[in-house]
N, C-alpha and C. Protein backbone atom coordinates (compact mmCIF):
# COMPACT_ATOMS: atom_id res chain seq x y z
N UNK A 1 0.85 -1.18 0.00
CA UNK A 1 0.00 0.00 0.00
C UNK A 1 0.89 1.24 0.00
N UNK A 2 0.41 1.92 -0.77
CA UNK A 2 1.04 3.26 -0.70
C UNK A 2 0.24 4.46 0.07
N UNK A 3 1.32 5.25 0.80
CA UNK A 3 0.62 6.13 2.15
C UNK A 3 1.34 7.73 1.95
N UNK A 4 0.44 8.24 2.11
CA UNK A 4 1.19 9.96 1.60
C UNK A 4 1.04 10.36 3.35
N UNK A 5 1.77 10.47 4.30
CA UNK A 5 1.71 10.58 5.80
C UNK A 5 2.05 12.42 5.53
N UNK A 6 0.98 13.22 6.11
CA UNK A 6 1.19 14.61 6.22
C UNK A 6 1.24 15.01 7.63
N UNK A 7 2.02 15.93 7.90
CA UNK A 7 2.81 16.09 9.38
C UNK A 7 2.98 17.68 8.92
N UNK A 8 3.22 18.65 9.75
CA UNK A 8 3.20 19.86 9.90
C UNK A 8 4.87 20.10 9.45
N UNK A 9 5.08 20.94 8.69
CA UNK A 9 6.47 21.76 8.23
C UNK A 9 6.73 22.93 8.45
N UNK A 10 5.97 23.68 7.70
CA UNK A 10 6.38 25.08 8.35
C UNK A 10 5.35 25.91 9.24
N UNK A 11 3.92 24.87 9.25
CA UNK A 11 3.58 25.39 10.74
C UNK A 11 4.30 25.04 12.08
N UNK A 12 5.75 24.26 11.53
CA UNK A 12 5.94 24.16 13.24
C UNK A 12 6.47 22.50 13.06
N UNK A 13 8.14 22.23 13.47
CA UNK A 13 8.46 21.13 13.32
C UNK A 13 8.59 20.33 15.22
N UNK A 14 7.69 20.87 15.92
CA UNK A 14 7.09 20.19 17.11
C UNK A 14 7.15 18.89 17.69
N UNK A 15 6.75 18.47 16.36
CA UNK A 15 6.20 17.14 16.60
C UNK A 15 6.93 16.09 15.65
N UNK A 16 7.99 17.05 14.54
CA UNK A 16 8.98 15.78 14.00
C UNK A 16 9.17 14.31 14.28
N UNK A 17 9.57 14.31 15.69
CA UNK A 17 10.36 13.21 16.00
C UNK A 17 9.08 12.17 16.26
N UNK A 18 7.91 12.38 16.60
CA UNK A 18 6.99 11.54 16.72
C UNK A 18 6.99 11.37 14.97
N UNK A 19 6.75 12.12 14.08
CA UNK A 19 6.71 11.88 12.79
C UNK A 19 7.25 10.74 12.44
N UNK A 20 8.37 10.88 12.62
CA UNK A 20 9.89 10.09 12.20
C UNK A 20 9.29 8.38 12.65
N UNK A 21 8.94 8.41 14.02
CA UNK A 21 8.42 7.55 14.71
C UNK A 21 7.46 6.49 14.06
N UNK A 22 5.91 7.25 13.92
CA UNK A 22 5.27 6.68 12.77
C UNK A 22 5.28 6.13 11.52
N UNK A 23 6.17 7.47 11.04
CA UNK A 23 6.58 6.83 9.03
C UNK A 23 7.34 5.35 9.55
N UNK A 24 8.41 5.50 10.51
CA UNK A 24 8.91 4.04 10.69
C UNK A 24 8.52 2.84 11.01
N UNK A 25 6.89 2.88 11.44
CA UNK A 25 5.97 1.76 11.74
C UNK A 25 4.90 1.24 10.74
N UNK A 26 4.93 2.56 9.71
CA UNK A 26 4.01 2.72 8.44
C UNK A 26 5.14 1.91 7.41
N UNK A 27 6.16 2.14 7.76
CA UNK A 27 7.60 1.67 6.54
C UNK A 27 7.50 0.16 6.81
N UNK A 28 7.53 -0.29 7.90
CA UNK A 28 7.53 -1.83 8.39
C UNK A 28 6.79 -2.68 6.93
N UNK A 29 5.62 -2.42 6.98
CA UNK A 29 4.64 -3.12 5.82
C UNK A 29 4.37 -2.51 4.51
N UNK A 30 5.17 -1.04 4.35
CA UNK A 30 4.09 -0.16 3.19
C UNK A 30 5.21 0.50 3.09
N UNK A 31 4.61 1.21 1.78
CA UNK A 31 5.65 2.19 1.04
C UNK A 31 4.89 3.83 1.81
N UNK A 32 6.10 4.42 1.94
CA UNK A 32 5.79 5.71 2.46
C UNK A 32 6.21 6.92 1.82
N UNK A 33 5.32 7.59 1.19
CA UNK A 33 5.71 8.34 -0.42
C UNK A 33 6.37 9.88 0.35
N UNK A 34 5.64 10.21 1.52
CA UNK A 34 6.32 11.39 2.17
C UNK A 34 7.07 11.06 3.55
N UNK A 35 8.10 10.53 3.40
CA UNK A 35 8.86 9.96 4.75
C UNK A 35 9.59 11.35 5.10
N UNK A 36 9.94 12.17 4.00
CA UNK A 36 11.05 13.12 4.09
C UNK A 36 10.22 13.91 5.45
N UNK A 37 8.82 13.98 5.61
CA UNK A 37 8.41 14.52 6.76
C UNK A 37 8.50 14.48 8.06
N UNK A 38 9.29 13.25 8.35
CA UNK A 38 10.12 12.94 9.57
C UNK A 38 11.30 13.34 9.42
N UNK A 39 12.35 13.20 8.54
CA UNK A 39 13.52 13.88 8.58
C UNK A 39 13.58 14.73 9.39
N UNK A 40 14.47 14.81 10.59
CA UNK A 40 14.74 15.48 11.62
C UNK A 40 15.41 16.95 11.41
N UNK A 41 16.10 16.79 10.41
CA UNK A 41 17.02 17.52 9.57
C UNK A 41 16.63 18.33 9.06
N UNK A 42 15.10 18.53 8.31
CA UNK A 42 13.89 18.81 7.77
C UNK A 42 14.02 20.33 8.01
N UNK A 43 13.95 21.64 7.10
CA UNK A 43 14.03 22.51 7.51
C UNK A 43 12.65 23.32 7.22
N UNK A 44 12.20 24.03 7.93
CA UNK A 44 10.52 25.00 7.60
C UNK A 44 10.64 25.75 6.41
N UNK A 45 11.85 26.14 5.60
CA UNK A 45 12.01 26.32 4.69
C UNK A 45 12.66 25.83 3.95
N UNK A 46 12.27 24.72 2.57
CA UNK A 46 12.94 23.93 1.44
C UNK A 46 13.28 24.54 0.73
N UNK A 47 13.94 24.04 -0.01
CA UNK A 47 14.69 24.61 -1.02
C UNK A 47 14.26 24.56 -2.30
N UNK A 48 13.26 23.74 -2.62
CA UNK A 48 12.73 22.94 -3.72
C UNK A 48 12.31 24.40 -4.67
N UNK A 49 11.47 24.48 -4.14
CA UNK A 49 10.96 25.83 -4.75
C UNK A 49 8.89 25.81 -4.13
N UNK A 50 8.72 26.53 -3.65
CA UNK A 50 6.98 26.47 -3.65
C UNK A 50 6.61 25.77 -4.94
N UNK A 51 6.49 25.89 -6.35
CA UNK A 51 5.79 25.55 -7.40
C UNK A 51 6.12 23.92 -7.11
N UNK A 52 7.37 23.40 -7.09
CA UNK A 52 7.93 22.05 -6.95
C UNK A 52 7.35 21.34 -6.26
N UNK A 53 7.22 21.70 -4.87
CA UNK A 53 6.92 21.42 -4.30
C UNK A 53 5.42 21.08 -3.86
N UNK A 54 4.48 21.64 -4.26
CA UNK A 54 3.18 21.75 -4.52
C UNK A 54 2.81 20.68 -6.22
N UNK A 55 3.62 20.76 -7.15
CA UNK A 55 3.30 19.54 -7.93
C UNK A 55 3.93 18.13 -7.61
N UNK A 56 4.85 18.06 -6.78
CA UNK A 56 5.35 16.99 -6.11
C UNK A 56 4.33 16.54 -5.04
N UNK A 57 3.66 17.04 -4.38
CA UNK A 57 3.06 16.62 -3.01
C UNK A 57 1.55 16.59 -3.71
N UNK A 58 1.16 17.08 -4.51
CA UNK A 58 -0.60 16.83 -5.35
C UNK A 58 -0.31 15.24 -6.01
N UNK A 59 0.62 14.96 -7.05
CA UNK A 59 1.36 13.80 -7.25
C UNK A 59 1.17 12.36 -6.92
N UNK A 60 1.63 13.09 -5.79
CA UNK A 60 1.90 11.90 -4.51
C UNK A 60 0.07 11.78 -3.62
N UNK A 61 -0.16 12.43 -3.46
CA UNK A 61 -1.51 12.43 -3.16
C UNK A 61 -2.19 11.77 -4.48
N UNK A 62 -2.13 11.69 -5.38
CA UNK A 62 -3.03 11.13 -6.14
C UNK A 62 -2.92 9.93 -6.36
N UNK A 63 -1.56 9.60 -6.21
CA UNK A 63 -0.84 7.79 -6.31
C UNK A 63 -1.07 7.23 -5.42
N UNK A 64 -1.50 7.56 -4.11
CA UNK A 64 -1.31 6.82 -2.70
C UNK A 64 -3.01 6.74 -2.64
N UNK A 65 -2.95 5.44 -1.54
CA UNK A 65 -3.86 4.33 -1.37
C UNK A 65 -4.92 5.43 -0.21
N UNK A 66 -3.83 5.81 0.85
CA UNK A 66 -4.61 6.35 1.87
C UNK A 66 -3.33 7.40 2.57
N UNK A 67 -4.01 8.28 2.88
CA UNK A 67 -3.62 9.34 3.48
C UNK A 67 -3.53 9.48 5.05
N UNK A 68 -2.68 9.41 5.70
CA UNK A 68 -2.49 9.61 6.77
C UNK A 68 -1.47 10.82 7.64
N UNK A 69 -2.78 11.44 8.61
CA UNK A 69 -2.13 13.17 9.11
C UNK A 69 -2.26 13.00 10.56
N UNK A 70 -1.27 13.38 11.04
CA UNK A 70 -1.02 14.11 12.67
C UNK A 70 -0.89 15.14 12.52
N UNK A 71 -2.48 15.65 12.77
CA UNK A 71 -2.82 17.40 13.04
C UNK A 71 -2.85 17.73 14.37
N UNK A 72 -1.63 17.59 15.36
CA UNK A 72 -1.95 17.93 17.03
C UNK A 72 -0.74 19.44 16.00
N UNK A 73 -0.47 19.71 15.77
CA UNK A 73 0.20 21.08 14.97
C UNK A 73 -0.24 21.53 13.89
N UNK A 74 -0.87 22.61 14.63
CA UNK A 74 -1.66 23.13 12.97
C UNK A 74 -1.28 23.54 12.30
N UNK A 75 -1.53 23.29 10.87
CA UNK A 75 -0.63 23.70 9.85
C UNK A 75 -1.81 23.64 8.26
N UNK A 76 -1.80 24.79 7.82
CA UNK A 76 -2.21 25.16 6.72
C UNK A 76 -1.92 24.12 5.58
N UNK A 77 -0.77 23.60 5.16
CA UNK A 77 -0.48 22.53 4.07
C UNK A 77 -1.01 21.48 4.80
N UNK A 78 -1.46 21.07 5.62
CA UNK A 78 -1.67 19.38 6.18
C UNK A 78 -3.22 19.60 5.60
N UNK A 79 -4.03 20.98 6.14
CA UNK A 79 -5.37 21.26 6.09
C UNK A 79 -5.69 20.91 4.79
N UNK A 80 -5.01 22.02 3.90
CA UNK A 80 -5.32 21.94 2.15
C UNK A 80 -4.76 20.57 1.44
N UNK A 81 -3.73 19.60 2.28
CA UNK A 81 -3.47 18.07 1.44
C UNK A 81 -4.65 17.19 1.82
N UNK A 82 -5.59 17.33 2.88
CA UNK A 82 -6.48 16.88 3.98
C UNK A 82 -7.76 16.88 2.82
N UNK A 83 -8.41 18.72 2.44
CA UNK A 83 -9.20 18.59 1.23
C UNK A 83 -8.54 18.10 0.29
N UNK A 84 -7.51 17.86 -0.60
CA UNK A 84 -6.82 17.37 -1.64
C UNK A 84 -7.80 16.10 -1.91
N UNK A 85 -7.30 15.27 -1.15
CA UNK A 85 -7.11 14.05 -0.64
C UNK A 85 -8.68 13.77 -1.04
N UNK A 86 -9.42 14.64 -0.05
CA UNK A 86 -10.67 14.14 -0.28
C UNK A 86 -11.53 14.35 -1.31
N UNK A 87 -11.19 15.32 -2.16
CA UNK A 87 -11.74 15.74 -3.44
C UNK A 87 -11.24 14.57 -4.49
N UNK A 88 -10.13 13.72 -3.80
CA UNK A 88 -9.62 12.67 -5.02
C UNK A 88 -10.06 11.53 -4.37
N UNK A 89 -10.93 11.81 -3.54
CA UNK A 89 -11.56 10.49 -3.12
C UNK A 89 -10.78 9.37 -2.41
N UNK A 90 -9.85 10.21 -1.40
CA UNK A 90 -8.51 9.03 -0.87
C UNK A 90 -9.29 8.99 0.66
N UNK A 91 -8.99 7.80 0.78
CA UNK A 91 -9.63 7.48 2.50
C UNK A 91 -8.43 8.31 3.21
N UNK A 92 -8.87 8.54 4.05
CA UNK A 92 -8.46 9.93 5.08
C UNK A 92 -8.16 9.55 6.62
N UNK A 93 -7.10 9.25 7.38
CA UNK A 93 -7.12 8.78 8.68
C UNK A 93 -6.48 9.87 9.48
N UNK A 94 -6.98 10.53 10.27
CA UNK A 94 -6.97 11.64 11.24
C UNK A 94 -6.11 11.83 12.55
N UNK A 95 -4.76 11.62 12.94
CA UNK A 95 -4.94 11.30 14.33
C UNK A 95 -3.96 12.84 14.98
N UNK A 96 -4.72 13.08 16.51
CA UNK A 96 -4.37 14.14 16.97
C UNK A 96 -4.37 13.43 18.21
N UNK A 97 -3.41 14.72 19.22
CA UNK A 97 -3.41 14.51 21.32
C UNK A 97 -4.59 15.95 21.26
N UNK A 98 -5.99 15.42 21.68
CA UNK A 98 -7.13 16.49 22.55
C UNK A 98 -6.69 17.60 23.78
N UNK A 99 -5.58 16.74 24.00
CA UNK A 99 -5.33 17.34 25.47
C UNK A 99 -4.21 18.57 24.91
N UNK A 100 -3.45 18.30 23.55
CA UNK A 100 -2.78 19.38 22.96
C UNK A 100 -3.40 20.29 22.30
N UNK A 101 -4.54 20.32 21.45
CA UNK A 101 -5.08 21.03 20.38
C UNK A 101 -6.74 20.63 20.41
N UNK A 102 -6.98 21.56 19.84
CA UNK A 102 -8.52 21.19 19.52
C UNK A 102 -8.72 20.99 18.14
N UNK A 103 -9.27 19.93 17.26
CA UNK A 103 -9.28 19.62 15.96
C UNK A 103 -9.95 20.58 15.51
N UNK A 104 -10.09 21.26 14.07
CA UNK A 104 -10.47 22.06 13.49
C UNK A 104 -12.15 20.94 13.22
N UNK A 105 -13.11 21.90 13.17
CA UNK A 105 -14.51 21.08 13.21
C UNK A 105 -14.55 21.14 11.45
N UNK A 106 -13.86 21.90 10.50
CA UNK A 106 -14.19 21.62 9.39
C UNK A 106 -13.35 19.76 8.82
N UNK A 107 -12.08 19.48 10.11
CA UNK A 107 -11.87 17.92 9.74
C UNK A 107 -12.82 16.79 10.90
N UNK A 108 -13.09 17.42 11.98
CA UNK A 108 -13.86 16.89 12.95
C UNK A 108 -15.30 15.99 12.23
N UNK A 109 -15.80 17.62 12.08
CA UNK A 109 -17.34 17.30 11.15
C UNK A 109 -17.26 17.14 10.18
N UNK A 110 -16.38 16.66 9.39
CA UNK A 110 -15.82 15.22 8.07
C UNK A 110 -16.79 14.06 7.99
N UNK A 111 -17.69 13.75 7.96
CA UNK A 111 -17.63 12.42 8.28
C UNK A 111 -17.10 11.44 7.22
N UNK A 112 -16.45 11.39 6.29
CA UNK A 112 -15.48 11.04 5.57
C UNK A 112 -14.33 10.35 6.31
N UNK A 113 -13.99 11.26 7.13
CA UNK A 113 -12.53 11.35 7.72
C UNK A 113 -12.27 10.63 8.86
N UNK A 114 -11.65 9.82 8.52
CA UNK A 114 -11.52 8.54 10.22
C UNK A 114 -10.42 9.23 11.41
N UNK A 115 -11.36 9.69 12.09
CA UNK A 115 -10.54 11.02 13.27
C UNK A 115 -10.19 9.45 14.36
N UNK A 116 -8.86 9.80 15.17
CA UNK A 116 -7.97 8.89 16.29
C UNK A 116 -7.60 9.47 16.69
N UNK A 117 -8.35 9.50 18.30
CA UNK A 117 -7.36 10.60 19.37
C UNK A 117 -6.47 9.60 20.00
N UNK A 118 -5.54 10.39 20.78
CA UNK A 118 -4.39 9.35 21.19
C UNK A 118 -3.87 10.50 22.33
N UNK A 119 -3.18 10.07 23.43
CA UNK A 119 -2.76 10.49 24.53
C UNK A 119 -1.27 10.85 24.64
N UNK A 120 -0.73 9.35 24.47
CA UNK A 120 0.40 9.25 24.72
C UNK A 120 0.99 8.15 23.28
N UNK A 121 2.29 8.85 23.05
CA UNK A 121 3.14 8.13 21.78
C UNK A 121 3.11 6.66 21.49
N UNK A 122 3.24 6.04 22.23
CA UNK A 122 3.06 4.64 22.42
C UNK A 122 1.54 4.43 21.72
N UNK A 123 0.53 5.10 22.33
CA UNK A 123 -0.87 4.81 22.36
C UNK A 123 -1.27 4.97 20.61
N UNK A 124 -0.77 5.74 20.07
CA UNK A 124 -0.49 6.46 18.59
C UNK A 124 0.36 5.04 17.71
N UNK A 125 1.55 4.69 18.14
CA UNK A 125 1.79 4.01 17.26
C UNK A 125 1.11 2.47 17.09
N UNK A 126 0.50 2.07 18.53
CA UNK A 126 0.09 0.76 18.76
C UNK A 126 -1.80 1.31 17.83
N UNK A 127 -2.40 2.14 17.80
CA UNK A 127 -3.42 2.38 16.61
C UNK A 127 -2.80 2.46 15.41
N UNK A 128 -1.69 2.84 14.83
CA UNK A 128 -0.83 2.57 13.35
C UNK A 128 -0.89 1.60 13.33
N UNK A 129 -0.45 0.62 14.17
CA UNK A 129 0.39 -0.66 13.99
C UNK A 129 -1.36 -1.79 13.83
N UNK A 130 -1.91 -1.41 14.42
CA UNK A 130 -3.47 -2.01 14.61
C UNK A 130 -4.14 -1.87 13.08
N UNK A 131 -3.98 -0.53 12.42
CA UNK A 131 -4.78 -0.43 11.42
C UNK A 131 -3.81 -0.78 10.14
N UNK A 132 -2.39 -0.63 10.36
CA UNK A 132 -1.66 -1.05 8.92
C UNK A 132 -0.65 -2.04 9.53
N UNK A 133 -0.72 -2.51 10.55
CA UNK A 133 0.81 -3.21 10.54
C UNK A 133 0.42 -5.00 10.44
């Protein structure tokens, strides 16, 4: 299966290392088309170019099976790959910490969108590992 995993960049590299974490439990069984989003290294500003980068990541959204986002960091590109996704008709898996953020009700009240709250890191990857591993 192919998985386009969207994680926050230049709203805020916060939550990287949990990133890194996931793509590596999603990698176990599946191909992971945006791993570079864990890259620790990862800077809020690429180099690629905006245009590049935006036909590279629509792309990849259109090739992949299912889409998977950790929105506990809000971030404008996760939101707009989130509609992408769903305008191309890609199943959509949601997961955020409640106790960090409050989900935006335009992905909440999705009902499309398979929302997973999670507490603690462990608790997050053992629901990855449940639904793809």
């Amino acid at each position: 299966m192919k998985i386009y995993f969207a994680g926050s960049i230049r709203g805020g590299r916060q939550d990287a290392e949990l990133y890194r974490k996931v793509i590596a439990v999603l990698k176990e069984k599946h191909q992971v088309l945006t791993e570079h989003v864990g890259d620790l290294s990862l800077s809020t500003v690429e180099d690629k170019g905006d245009k590049a980068i935006y036909e590279q990541d629509t792309a990849w959204l259109r090739e992949c099976d299912v889409v998977v986002a950790e929105c506990t960091q809000v971030s404008l590109g996760v939101g707009y790959e989130l509609a992408y996704a769903e305008a191309h008709d890609k199943e959509v898996h949601i997961f955020y910490r409640p106790q960090a953020a409050q989900l935006s009700a335009m992905l909440a009240g999705n009902e499309r969108f398979h929302i997973h709250r999670y507490a603690e890191e462990e608790e997050l990857l053992a629901q990855i590992r449940t639904l793809w591993g």
